[in-house]
Protein backbone atom coordinates (compact mmCIF):
# COMPACT_ATOMS: atom_id res chain seq x y z
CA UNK A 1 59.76 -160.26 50.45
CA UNK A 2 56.16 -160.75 51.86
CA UNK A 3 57.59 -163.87 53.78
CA UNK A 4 60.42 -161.71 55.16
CA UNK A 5 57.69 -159.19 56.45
CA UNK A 6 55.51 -162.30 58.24
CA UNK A 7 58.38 -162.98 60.18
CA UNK A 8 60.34 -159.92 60.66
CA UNK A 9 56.98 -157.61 61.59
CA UNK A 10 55.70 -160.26 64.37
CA UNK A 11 59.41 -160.22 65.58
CA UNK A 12 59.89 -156.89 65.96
CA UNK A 13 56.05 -155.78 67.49
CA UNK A 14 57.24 -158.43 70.57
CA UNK A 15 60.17 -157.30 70.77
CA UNK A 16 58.84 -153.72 71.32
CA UNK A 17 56.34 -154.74 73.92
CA UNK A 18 58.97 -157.15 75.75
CA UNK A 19 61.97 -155.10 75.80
CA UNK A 20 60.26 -152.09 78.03
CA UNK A 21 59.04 -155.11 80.61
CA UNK A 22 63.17 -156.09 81.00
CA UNK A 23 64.93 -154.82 83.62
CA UNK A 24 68.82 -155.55 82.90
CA UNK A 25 70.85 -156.65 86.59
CA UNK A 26 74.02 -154.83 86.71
CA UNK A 27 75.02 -156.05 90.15
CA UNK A 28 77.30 -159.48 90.58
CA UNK A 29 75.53 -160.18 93.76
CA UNK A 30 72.11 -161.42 91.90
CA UNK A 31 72.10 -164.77 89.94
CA UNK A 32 70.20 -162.81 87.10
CA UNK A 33 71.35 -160.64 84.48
CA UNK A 34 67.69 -159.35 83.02
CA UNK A 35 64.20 -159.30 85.18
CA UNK A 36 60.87 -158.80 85.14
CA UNK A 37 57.64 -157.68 87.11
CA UNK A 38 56.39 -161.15 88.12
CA UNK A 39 52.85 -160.86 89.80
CA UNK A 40 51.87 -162.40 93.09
CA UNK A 41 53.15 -161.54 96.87
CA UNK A 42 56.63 -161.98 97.73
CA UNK A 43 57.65 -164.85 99.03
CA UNK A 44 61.30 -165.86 101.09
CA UNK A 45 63.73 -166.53 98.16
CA UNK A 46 62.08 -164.14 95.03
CA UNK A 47 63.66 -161.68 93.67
CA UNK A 48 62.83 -157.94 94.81
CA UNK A 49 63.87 -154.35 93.26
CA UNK A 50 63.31 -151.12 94.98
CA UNK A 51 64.71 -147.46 94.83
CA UNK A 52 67.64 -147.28 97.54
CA UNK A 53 68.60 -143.92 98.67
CA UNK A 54 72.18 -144.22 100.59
CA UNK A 55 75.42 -142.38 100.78
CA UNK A 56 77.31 -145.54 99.55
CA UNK A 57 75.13 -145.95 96.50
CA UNK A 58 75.43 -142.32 95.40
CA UNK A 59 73.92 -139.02 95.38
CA UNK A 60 70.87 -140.46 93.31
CA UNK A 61 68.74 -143.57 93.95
CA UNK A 62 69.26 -146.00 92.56
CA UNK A 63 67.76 -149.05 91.22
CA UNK A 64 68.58 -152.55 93.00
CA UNK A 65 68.07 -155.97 92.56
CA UNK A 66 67.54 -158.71 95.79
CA UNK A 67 66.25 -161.49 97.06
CA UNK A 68 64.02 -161.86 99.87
CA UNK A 69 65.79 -163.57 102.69
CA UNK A 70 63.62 -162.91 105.58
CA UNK A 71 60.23 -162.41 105.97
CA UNK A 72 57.57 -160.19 108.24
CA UNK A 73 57.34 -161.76 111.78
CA UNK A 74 60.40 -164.26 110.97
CA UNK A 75 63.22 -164.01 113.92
CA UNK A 76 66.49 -161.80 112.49
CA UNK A 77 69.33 -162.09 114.56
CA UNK A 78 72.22 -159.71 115.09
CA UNK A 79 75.57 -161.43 116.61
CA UNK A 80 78.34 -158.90 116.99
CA UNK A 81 81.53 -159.49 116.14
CA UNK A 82 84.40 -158.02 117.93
CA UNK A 83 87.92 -157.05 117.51
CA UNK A 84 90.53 -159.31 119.52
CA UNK A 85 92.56 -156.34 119.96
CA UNK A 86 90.44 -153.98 122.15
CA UNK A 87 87.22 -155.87 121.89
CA UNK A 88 85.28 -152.83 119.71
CA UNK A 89 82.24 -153.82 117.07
CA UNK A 90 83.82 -154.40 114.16
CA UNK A 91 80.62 -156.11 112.50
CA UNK A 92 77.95 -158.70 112.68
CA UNK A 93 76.64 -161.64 111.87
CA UNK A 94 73.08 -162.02 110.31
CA UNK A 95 70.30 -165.02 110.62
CA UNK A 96 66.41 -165.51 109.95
CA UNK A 97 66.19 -168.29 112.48
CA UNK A 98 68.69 -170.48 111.85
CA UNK A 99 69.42 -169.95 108.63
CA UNK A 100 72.86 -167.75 108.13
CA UNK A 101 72.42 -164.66 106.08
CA UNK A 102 75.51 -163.07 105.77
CA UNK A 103 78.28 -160.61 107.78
CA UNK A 104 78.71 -157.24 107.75
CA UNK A 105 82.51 -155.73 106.60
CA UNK A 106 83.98 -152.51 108.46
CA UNK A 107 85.15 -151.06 105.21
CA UNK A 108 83.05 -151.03 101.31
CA UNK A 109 85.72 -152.49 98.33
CA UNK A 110 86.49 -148.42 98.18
CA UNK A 111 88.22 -148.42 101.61
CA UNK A 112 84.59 -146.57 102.62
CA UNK A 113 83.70 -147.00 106.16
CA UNK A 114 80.81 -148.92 106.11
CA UNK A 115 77.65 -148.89 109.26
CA UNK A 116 76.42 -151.90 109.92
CA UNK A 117 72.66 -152.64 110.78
CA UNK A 118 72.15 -152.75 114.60
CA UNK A 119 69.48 -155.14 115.45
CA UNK A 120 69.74 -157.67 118.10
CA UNK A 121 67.45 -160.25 118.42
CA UNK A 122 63.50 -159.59 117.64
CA UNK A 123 61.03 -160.51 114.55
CA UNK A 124 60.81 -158.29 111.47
CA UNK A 125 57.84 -156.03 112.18
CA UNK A 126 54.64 -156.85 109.55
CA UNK A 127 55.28 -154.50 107.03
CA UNK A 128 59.48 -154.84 106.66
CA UNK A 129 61.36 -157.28 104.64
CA UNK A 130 65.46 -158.34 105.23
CA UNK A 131 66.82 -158.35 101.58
CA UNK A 132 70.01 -159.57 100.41
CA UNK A 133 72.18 -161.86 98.48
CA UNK A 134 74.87 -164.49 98.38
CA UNK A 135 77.64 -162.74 97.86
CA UNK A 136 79.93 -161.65 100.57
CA UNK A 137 80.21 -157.86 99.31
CA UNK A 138 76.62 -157.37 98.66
CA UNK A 139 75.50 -154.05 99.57
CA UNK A 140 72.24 -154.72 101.18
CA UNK A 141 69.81 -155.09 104.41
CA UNK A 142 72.77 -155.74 106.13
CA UNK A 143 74.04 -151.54 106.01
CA UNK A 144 70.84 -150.57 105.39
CA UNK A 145 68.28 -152.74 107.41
CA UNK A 146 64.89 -154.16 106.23
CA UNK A 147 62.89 -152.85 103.35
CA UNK A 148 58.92 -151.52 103.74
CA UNK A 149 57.10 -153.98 101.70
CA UNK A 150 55.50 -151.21 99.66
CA UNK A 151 58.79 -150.22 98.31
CA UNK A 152 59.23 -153.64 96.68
CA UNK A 153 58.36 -154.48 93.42
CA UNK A 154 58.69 -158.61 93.34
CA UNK A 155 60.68 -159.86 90.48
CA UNK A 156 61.46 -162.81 88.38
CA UNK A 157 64.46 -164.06 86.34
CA UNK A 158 64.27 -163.85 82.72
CA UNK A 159 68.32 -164.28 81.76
């Protein structure tokens, strides 16, 4: 009995302190399914979750999960795509210098019309941060544009 107390005490005082620290991912677009505060200032690539206030996502905010694709004073460029038809915007094209970040879709997996992020061709001011993710129907910087640093909370992967 004492022996099953030395183990099962320890076990469950960490697991109290840890669990609260978790943050579980429920988004297919992140390669994580459980995070963490991790300390330090974001960097291109980390993970990043922040409140997002949108239409699409609800009439709440909502907590998200990203990663940091391009940085503060980095180059993010905006080439439209246009309809063959009768040449109108249908979407665009996304880079941080060279490197491709992803397109824009006219319409959300919901049929929703989805606004794309109208940007051209200029750095990220100081204090803004491009988020996204790999996957193609990620719901991120590219509908909503770049994040204020302050609103970021820098993450890492625990699961």
């Amino acid at each position: 009995m004492a022996l099953a107390l030395a183990i099962v005490v320890p076990v469950a005082c960490l697991t109290w302190t840890a669990i609260p620290a978790v943050t579980i991912v429920m988004s297919p677009s992140i390669d994580a399914w459980a995070v963490r505060k991790a300390p330090g200032p974001i960097q291109k690539g980390d993970l990043v979750m922040f409140d997002l206030s949108h239409p699409i996502a609800g009439p709440r905010p909502v907590s998200v999960t990203k990663r940091a694709l391009c940085l503060p004073g980095e180059r993010l460029r905006e080439v439209e795509r246009r309809s063959v038809h009768d040449g109108a915007v249908t979407g665009s094209l996304y880079y941080c210098g060279t490197q491709y970040l992803g397109a824009s879709r006219p319409f959300g997996k919901k049929g929703q019309h989805l606004e794309h992020l109208r940007w051209g061709d200029h750095p990220l001011p100081t204090d803004y941060i491009y988020v996204g993710s790999d996957h193609p129907d990620g719901f991120d910087s590219r509908y909503f544009g770049p994040v204020r640093i302050e609103r970021l909370t820098r993450m890492e992967r625990v699961l």
